[in-house]
C-alpha atoms as a PDB file:
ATOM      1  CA  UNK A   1     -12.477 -21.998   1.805  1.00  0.00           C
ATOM      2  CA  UNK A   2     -14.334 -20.718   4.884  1.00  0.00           C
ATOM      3  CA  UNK A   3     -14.678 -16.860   5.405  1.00  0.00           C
ATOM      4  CA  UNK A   4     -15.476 -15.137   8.634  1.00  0.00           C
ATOM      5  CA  UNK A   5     -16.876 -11.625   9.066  1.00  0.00           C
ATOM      6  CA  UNK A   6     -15.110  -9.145   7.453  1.00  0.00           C
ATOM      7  CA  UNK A   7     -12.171  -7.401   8.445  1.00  0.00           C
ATOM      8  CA  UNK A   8     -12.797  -4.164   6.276  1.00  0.00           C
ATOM      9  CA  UNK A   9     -15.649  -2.895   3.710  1.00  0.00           C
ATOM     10  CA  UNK A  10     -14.754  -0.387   2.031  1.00  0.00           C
ATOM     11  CA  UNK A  11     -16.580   1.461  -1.403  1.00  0.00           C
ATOM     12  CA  UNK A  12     -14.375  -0.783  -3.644  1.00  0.00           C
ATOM     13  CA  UNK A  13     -13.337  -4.069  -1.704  1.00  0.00           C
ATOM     14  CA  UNK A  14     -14.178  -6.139   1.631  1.00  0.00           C
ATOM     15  CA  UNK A  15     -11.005  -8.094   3.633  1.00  0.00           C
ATOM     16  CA  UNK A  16     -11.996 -11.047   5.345  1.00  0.00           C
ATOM     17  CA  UNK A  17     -10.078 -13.136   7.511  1.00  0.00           C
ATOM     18  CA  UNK A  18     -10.143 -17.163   5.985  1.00  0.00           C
ATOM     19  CA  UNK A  19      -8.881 -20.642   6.147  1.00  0.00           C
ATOM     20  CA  UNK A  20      -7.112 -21.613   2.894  1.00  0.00           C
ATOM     21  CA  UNK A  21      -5.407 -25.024   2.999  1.00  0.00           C
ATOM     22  CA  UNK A  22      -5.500 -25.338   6.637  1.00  0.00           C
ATOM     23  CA  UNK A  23      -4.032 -22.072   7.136  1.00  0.00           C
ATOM     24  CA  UNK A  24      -5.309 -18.773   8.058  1.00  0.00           C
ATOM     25  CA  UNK A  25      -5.593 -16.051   5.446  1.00  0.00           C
ATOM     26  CA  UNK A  26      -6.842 -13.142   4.069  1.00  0.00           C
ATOM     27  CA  UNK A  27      -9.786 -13.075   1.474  1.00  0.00           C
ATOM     28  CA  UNK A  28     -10.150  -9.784  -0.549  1.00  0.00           C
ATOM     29  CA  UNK A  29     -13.076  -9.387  -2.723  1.00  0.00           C
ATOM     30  CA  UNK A  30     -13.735  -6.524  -4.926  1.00  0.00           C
ATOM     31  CA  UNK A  31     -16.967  -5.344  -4.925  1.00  0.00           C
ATOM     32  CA  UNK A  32     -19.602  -5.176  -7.790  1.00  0.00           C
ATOM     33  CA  UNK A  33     -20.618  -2.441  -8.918  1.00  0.00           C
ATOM     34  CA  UNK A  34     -24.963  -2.092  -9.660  1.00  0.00           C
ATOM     35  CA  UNK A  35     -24.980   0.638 -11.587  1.00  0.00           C
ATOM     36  CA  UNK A  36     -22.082  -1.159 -14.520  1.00  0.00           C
ATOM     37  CA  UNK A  37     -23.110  -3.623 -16.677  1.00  0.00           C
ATOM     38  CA  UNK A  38     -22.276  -6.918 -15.329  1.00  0.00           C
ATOM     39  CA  UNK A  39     -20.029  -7.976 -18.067  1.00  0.00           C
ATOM     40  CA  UNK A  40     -18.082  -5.001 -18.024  1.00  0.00           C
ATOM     41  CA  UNK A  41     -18.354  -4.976 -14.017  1.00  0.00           C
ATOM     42  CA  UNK A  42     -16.872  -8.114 -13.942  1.00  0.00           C
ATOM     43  CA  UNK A  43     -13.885  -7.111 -16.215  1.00  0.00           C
ATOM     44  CA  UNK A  44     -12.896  -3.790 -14.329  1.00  0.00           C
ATOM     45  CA  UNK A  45     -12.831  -6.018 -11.333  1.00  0.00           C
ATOM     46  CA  UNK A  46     -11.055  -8.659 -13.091  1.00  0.00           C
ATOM     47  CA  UNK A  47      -8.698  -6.267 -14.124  1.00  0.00           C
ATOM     48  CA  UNK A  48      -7.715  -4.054 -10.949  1.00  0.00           C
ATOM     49  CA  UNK A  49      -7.420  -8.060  -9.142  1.00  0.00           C
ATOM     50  CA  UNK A  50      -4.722  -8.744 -11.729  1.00  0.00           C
ATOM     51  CA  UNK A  51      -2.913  -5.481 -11.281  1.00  0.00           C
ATOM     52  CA  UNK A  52      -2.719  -5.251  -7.558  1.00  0.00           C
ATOM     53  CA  UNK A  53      -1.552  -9.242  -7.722  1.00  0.00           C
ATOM     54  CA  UNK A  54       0.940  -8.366  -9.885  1.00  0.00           C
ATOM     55  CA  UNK A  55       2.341  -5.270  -7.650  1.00  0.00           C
ATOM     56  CA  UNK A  56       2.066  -7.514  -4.518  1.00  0.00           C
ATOM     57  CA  UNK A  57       4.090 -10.256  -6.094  1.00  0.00           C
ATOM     58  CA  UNK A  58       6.666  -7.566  -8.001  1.00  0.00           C
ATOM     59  CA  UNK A  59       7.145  -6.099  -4.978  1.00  0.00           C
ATOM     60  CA  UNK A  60       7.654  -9.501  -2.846  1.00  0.00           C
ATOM     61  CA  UNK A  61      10.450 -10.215  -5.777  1.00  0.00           C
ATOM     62  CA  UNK A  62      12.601  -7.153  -5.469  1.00  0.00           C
ATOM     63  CA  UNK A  63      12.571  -7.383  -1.610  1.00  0.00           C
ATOM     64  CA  UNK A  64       9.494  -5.332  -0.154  1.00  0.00           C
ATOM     65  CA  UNK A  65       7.756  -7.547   2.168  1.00  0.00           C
ATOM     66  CA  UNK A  66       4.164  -8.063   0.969  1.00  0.00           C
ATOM     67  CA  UNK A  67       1.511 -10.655   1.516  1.00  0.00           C
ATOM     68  CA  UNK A  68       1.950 -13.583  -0.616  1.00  0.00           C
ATOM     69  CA  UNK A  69      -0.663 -14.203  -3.531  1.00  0.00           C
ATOM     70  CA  UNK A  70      -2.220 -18.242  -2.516  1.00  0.00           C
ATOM     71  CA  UNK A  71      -4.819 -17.797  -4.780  1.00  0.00           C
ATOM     72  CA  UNK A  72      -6.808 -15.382  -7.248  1.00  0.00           C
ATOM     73  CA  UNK A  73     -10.335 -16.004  -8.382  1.00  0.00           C
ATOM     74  CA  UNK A  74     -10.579 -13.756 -11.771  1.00  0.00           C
ATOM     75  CA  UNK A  75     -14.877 -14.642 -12.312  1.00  0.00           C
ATOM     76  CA  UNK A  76     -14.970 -13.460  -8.630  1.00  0.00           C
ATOM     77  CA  UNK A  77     -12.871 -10.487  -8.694  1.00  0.00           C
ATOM     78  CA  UNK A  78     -11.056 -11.551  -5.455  1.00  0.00           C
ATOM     79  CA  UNK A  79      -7.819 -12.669  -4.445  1.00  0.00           C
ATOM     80  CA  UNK A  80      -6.548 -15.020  -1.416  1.00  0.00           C
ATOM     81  CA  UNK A  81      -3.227 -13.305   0.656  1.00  0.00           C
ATOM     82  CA  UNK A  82      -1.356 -14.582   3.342  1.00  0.00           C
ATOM     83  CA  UNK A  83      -2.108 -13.277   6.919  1.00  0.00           C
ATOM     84  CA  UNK A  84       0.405 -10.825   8.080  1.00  0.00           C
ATOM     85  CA  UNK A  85       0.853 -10.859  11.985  1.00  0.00           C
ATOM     86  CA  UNK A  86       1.304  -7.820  13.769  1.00  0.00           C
ATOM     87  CA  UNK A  87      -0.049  -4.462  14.034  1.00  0.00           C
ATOM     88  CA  UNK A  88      -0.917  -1.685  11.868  1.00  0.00           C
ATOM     89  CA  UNK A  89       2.055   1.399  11.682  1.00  0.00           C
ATOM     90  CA  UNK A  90      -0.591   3.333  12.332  1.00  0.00           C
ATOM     91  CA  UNK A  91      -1.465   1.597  15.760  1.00  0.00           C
ATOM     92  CA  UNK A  92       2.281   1.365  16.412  1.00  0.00           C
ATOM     93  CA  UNK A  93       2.926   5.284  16.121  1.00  0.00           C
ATOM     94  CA  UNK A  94       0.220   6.031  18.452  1.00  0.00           C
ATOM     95  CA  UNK A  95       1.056   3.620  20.921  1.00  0.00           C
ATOM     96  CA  UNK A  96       4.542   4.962  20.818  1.00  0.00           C
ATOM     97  CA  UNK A  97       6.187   1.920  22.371  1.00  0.00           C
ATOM     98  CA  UNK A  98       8.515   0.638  19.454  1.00  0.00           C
ATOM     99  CA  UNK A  99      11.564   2.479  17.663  1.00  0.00           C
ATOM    100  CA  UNK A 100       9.482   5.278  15.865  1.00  0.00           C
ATOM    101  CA  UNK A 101      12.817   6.689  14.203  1.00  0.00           C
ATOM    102  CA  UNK A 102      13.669   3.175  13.054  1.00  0.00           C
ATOM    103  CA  UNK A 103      10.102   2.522  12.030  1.00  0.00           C
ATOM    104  CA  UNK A 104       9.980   5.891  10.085  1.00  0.00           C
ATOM    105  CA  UNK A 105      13.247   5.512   8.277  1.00  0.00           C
ATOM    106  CA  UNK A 106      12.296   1.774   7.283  1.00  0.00           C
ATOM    107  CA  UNK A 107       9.336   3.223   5.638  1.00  0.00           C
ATOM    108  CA  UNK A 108      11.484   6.122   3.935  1.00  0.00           C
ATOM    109  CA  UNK A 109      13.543   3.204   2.394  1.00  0.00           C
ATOM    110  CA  UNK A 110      10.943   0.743   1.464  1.00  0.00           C
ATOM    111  CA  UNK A 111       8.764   3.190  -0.761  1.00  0.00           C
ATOM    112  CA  UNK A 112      12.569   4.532  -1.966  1.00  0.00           C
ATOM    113  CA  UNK A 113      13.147   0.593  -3.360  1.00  0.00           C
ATOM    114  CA  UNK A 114       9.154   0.535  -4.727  1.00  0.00           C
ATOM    115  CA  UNK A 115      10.100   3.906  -6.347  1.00  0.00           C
ATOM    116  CA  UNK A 116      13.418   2.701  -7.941  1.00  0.00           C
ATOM    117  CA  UNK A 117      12.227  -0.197  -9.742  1.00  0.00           C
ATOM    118  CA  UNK A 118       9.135   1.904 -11.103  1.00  0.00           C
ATOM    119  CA  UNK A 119       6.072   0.737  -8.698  1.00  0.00           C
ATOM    120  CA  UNK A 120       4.058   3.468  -6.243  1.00  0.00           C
ATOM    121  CA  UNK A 121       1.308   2.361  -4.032  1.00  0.00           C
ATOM    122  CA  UNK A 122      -1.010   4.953  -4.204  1.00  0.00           C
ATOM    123  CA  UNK A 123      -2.088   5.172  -1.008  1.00  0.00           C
ATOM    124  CA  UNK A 124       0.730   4.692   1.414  1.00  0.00           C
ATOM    125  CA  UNK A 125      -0.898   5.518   4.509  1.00  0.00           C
ATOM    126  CA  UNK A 126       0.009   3.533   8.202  1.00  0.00           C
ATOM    127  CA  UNK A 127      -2.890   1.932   7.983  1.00  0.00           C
ATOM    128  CA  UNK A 128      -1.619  -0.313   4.865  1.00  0.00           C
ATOM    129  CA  UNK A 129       1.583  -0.921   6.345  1.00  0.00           C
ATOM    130  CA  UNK A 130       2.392  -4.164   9.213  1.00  0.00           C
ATOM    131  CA  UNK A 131       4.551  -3.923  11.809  1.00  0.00           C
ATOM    132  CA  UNK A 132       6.265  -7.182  13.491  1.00  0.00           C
ATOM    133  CA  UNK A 133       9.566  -6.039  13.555  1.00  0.00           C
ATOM    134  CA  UNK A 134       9.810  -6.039   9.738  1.00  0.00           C
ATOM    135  CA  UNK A 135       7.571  -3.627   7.592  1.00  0.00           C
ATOM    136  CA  UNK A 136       4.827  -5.107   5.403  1.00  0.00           C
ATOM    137  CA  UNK A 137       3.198  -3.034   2.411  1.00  0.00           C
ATOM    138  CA  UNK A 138      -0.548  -4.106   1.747  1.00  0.00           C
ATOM    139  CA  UNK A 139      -3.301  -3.179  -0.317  1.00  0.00           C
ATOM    140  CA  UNK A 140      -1.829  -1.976  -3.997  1.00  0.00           C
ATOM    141  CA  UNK A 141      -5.043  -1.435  -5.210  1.00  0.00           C
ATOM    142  CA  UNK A 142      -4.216   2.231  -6.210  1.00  0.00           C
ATOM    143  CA  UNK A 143      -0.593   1.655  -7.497  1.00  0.00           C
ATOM    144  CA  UNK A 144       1.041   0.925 -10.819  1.00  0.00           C
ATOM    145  CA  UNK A 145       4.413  -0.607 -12.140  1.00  0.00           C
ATOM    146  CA  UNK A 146       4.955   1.891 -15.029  1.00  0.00           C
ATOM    147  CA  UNK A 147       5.173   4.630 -12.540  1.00  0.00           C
ATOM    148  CA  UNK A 148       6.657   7.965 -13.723  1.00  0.00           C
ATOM    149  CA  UNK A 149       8.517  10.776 -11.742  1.00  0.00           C
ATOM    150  CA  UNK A 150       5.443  12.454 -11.362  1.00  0.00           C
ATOM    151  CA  UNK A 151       3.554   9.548  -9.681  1.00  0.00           C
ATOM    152  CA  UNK A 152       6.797   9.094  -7.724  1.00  0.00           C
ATOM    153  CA  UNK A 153       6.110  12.685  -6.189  1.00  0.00           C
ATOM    154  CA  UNK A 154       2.825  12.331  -6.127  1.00  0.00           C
ATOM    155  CA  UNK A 155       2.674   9.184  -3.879  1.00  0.00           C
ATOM    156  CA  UNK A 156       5.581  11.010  -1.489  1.00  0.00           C
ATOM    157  CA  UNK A 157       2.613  13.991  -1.284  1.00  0.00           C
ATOM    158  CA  UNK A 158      -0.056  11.786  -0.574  1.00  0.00           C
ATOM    159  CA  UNK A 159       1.648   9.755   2.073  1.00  0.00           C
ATOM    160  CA  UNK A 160       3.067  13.335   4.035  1.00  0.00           C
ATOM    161  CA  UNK A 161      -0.848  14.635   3.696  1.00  0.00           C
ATOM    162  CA  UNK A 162      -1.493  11.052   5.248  1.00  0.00           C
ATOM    163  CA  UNK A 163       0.731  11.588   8.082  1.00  0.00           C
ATOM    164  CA  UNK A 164      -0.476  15.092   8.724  1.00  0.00           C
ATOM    165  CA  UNK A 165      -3.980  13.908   9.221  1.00  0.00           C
ATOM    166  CA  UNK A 166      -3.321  10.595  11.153  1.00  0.00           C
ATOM    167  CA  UNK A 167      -0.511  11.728  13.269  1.00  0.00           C
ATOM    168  CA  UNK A 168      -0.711  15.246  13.422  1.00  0.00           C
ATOM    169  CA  UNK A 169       1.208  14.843  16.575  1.00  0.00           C
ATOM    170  CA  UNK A 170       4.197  13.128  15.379  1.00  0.00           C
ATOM    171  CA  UNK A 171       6.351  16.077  14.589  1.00  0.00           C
ATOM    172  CA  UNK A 172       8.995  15.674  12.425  1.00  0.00           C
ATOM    173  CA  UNK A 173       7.910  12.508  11.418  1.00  0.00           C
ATOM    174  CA  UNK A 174       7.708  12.695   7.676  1.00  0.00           C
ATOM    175  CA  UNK A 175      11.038  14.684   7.374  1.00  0.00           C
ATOM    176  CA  UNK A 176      12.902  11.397   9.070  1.00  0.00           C
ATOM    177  CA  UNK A 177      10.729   8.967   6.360  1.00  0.00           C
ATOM    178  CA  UNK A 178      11.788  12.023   3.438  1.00  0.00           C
ATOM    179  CA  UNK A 179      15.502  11.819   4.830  1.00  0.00           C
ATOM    180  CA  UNK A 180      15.333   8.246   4.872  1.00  0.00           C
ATOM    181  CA  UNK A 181      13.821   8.153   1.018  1.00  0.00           C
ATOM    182  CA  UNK A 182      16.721  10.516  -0.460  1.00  0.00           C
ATOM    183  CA  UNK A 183      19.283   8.361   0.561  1.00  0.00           C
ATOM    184  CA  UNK A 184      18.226   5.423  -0.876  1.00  0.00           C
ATOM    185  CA  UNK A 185      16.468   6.521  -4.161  1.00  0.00           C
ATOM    186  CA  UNK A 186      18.325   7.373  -6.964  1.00  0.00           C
ATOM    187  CA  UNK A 187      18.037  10.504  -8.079  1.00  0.00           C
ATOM    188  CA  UNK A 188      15.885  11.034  -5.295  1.00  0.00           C
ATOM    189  CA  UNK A 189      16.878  15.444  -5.570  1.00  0.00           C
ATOM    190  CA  UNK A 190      14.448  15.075  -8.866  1.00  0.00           C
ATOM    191  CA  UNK A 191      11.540  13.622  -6.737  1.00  0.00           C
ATOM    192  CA  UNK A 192      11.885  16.401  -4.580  1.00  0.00           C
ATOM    193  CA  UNK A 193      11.518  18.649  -7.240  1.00  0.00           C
ATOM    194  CA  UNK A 194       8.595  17.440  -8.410  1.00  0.00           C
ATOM    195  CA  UNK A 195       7.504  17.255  -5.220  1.00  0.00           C
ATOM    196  CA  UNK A 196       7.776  21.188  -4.542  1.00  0.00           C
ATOM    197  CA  UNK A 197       6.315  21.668  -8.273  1.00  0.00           C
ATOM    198  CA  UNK A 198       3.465  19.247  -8.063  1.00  0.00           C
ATOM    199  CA  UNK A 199       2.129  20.921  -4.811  1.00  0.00           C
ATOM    200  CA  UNK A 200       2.862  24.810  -6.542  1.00  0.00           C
ATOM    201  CA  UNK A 201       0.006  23.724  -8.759  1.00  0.00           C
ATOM    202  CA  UNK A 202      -2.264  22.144  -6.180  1.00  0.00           C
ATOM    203  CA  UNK A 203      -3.550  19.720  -8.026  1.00  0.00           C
ATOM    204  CA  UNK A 204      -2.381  15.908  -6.753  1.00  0.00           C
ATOM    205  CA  UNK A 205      -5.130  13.216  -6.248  1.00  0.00           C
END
């Protein structure tokens, strides 16, 4: 398998574009840390590999569109993905040349259907979502699948605070992906509650 410069490098991982099987992929390698022991280095990264595999392909299962897992290299801490065509949300909303409103409430939805079945991302900001017409969720490094309501309200914070710094000028766009959430999570009134009492304390990341 044949890597290319990387795509990303970030404190934790690097994203490389690759060839895997003939095909064009993603390589994502998480990085060592110098100042852990290497055993126990190479466990953490073993670890938070196996977890974000598993959210990708739990996801993928109960209908989020995420990058399928090829292959996952435990001694190496990295995992191969499928490459997602299209552009970043992020690029998308600034452009402002596709259906924002349609966009906005697909987003709203998708996290509602993550949130039902007891997964959050972590860090749901347009940069780790694809658009191509359909929406694609990447990088679950931060989630979990044993989420609580508190994470639930948590990740809904961290994703408007995402908004408000990347698209400050997108007004009203949160409200359409929080109108768009309600309706399809259960009991979504309760994640607005913690929502409200979450950010009367503060305290969220």
């Amino acid at each position: 398998m044949d890597s290319t410069p990387s795509l990303a490098k970030g404190a934790e991982s690097k994203v490389s574009i690759c060839t895997f099987l003939g095909r064009r992929a993603v390589l994502k390698e998480r990085l060592a840390k110098p100042y852990r022991h290497p055993e126990l280095d190479a466990r953490i990264r073993a670890a938070r590999i196996r977890n974000e595999s598993k959210l990708l392909m739990e996801a993928r299962r109960i209908g989020v569109r995420t990058p399928l897992v090829y292959d996952i290299d435990f001694d190496a801490g990295s995992m191969t993905l499928e490459y997602m065509e299209g552009m970043t949300v992020k690029d998308v909303l600034n452009r402002g040349t596709a259906d924002i409103e349609g966009i906005l409430s697909d987003i709203g939805t998708v996290v509602a259907v993550l949130h039902n079945n007891g997964i959050t991302h972590g860090d749901l900001t347009t940069s780790n979502m694809i658009w191509n017409g359909r929406l694609t969720i990447l990088d679950f490094s931060m989630g979990r699948s044993d989420a609580e309501l508190e994470d639930m309200g948590v990740d809904m914070i961290l994703m408007e605070r995402a908004f408000e710094s990347a698209h400050a000028s997108s007004d009203g766009a949160f409200e359409t992906i929080k109108d768009s959430y309600i309706k399809a999570k259960v009991d979504g009134d309760k994640v607005l509650g913690k929502i409200k009492e979450v950010k009367g304390r503060g305290r969220y990341t």
